[in-house]
C-alpha atoms as a PDB file:
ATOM      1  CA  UNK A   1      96.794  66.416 111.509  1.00  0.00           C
ATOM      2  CA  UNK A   2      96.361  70.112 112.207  1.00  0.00           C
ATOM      3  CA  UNK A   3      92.464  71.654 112.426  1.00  0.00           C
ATOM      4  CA  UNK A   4      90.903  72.563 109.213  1.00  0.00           C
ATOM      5  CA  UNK A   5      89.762  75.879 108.890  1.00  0.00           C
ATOM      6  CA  UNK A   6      86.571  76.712 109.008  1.00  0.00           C
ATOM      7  CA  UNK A   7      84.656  78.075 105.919  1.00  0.00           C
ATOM      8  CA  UNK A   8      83.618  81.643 106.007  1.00  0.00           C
ATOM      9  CA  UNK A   9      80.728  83.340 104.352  1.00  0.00           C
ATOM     10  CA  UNK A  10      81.266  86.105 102.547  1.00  0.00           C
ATOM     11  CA  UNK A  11      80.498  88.835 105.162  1.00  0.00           C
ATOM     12  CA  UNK A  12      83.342  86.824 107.251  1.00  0.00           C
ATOM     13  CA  UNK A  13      85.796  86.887 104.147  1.00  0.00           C
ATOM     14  CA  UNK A  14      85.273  90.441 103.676  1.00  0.00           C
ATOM     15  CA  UNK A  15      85.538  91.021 107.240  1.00  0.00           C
ATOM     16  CA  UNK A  16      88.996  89.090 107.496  1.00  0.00           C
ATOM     17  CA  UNK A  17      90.465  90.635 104.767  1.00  0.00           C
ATOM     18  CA  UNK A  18      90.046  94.127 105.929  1.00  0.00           C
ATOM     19  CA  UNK A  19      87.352  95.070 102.473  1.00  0.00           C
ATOM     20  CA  UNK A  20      83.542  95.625 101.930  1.00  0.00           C
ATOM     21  CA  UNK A  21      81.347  93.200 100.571  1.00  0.00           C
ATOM     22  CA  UNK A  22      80.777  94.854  97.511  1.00  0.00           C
ATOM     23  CA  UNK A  23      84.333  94.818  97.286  1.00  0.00           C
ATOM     24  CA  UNK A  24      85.088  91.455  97.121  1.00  0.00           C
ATOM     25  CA  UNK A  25      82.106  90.866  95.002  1.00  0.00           C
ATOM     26  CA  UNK A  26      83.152  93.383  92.499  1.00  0.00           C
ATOM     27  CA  UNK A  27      86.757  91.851  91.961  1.00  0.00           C
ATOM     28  CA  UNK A  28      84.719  88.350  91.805  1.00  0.00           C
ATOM     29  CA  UNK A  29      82.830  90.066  88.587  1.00  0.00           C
ATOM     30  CA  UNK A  30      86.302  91.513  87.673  1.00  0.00           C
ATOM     31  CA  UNK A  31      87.942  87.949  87.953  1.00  0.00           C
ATOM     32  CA  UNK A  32      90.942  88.497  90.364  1.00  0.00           C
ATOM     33  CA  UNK A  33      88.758  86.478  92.763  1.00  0.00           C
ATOM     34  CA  UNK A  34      86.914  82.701  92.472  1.00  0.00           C
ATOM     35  CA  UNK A  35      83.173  82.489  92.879  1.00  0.00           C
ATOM     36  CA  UNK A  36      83.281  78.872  94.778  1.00  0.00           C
ATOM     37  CA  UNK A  37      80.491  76.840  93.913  1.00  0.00           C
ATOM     38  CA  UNK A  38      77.597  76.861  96.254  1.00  0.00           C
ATOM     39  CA  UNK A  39      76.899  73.121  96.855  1.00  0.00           C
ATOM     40  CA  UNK A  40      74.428  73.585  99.851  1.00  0.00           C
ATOM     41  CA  UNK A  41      73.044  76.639  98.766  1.00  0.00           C
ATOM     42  CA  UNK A  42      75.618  79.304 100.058  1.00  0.00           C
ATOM     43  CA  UNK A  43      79.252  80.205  98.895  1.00  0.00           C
ATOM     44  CA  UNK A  44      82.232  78.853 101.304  1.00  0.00           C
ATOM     45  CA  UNK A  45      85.226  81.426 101.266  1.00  0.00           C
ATOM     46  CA  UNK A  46      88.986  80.076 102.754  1.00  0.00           C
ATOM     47  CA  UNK A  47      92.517  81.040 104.053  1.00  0.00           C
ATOM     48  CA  UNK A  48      92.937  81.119  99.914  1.00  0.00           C
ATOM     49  CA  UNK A  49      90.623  83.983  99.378  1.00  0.00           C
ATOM     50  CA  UNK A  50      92.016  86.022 102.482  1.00  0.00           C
ATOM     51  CA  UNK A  51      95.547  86.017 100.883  1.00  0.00           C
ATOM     52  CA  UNK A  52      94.563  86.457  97.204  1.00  0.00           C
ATOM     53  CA  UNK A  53      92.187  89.848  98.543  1.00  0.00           C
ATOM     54  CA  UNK A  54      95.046  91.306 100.789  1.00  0.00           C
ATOM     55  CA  UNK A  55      97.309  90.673  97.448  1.00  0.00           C
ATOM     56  CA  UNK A  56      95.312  92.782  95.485  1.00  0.00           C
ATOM     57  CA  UNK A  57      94.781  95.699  98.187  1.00  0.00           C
ATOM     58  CA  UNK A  58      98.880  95.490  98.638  1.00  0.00           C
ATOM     59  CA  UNK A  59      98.854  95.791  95.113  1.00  0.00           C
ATOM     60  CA  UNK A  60      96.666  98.671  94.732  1.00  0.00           C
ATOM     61  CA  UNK A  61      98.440 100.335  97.704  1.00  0.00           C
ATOM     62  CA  UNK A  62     101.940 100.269  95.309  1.00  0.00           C
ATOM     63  CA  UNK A  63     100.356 101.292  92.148  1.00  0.00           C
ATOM     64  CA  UNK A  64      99.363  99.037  90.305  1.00  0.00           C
ATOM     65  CA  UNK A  65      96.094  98.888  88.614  1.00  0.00           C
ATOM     66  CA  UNK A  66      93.502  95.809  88.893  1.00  0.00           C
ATOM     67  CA  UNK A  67      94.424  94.755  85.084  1.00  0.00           C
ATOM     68  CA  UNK A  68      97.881  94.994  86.129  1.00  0.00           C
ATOM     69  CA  UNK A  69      97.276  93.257  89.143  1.00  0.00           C
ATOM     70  CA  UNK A  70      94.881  90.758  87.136  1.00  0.00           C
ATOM     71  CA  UNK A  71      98.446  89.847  84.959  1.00  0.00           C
ATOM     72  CA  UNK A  72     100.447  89.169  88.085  1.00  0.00           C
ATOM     73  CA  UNK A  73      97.776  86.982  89.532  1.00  0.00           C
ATOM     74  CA  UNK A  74      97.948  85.315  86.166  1.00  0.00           C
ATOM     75  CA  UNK A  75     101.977  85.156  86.093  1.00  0.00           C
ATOM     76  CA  UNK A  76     101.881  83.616  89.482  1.00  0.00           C
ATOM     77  CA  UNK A  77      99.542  80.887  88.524  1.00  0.00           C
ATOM     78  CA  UNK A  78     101.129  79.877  85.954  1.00  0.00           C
ATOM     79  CA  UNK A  79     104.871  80.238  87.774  1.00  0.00           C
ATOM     80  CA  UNK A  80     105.898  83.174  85.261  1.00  0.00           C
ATOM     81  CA  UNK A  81     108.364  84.945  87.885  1.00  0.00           C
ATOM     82  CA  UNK A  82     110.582  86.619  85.096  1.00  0.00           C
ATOM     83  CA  UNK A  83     107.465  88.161  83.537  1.00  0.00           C
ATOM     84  CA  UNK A  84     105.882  88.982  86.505  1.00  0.00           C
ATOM     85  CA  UNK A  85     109.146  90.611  87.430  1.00  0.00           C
ATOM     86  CA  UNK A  86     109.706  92.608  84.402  1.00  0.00           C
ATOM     87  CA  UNK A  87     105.974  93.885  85.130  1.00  0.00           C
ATOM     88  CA  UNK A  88     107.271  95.455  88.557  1.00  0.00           C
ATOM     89  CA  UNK A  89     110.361  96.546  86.674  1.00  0.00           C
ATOM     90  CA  UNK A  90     108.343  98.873  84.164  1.00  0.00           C
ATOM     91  CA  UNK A  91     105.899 100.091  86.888  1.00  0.00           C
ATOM     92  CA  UNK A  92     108.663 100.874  89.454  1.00  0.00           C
ATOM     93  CA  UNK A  93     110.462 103.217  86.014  1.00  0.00           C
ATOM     94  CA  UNK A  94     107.271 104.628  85.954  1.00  0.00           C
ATOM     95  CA  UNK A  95     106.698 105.682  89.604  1.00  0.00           C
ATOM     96  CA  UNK A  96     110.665 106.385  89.791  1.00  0.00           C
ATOM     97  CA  UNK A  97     109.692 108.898  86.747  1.00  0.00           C
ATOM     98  CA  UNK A  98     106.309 110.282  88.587  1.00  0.00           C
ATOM     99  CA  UNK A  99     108.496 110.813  91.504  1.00  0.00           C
ATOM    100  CA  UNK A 100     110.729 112.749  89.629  1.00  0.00           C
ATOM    101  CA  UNK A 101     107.947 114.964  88.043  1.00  0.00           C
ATOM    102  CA  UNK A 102     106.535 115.096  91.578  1.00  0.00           C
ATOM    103  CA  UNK A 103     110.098 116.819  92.853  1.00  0.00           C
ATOM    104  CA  UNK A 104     110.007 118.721  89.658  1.00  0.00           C
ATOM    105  CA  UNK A 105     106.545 120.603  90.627  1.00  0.00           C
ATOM    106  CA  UNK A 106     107.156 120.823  94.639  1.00  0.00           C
ATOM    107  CA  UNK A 107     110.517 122.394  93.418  1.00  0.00           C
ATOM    108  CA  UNK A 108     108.417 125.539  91.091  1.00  0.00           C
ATOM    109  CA  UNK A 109     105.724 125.634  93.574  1.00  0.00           C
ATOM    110  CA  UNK A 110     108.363 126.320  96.657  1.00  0.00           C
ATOM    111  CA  UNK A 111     110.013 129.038  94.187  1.00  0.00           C
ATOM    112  CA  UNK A 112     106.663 130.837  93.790  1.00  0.00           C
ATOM    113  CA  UNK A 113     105.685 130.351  97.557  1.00  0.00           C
ATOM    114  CA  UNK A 114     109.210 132.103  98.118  1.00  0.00           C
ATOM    115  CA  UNK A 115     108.700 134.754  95.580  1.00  0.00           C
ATOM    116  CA  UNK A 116     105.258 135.798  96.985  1.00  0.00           C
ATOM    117  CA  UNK A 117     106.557 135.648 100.096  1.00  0.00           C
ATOM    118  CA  UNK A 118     109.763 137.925  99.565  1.00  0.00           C
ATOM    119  CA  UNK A 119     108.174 139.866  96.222  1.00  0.00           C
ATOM    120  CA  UNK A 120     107.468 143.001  98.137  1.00  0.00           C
ATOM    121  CA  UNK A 121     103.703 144.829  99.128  1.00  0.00           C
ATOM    122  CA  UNK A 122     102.182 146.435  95.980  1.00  0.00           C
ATOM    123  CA  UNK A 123     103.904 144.256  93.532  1.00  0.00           C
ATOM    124  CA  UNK A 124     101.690 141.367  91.628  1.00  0.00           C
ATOM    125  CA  UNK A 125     101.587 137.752  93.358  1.00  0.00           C
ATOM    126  CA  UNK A 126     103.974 135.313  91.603  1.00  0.00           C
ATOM    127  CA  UNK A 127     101.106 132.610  92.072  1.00  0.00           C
ATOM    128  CA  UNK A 128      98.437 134.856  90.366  1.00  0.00           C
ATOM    129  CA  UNK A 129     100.792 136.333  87.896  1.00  0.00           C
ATOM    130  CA  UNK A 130     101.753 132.744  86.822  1.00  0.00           C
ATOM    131  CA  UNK A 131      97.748 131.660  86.526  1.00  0.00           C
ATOM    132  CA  UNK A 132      96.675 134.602  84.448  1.00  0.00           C
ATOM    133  CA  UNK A 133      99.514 134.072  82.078  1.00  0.00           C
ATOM    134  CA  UNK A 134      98.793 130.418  81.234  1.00  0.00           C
ATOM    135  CA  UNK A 135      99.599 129.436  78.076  1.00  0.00           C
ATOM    136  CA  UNK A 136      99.044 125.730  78.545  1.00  0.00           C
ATOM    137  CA  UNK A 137     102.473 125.067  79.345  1.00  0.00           C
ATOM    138  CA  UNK A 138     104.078 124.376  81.960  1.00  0.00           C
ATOM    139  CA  UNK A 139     106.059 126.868  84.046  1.00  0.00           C
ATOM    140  CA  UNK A 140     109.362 127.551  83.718  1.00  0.00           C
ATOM    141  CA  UNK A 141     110.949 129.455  86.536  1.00  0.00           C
END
């Protein structure tokens, strides 16, 4: 029979799973993490806790948000893969769209780099042209 682990304070937990404190104790008051019971007067944390914290930072780290990370904690509990799955599926159409916007603005702001760049001494900036003529939408080049 293999070693149990020992049981890690929260400090420790925190520690091991690469997050503050506060951290862990704010996603305990946001319920994406347990509050063990405390039968000797202090809280006992486990490998369990480790994974379930580095889940949510991976999480964060693709974009999702802690409610949306708080429904694919739920999905897994309950085994609710094709949910859970069409979750992913809407937010990765939403970061394939972002990234497309992204490409979209790097592709207007290289013009007008090139423009004020090439545009000639004495004529107005491209850059400062297009700020002063803002009329809340967006640029069209």
């Amino acid at each position: 029979m293999p070693p149990r682990p020992k049981p890690m304070t929260i400090g420790a937990l925190a520690k091991a799973s690469g997050v503050g404190i506060e951290t862990v104790r704010f996603y305990q008051r946001k319920g994406l993490l347990e509050v063990p019971a405390a039968p000797q007067g202090y809280r006992s944390y486990d490998g369990s806790h480790i994974e379930r914290l580095r889940f949510i930072k991976r999480a964060q780290g693709i974009g999702f948000t802690l409610e949306e990370i708080a429904e694919l904690l739920s999905l897994n509990d309950s085994r609710d893969h094709a949910t859970a799955r069409a979750l992913a599926g809407e937010k990765l159409a939403r970061i394939e769209q972002r990234i497309q916007q992204l490409h979209t603005m790097a592709a207007a702001l290289r013009q007008l780099v090139d423009n004020c760049q090439h545009g000639g001494e004495g004529m107005p900036c491209p850059i400062i042209r297009l700020s002063l003529a803002d009329d809340g939408n967006p640029p069209h080049l």
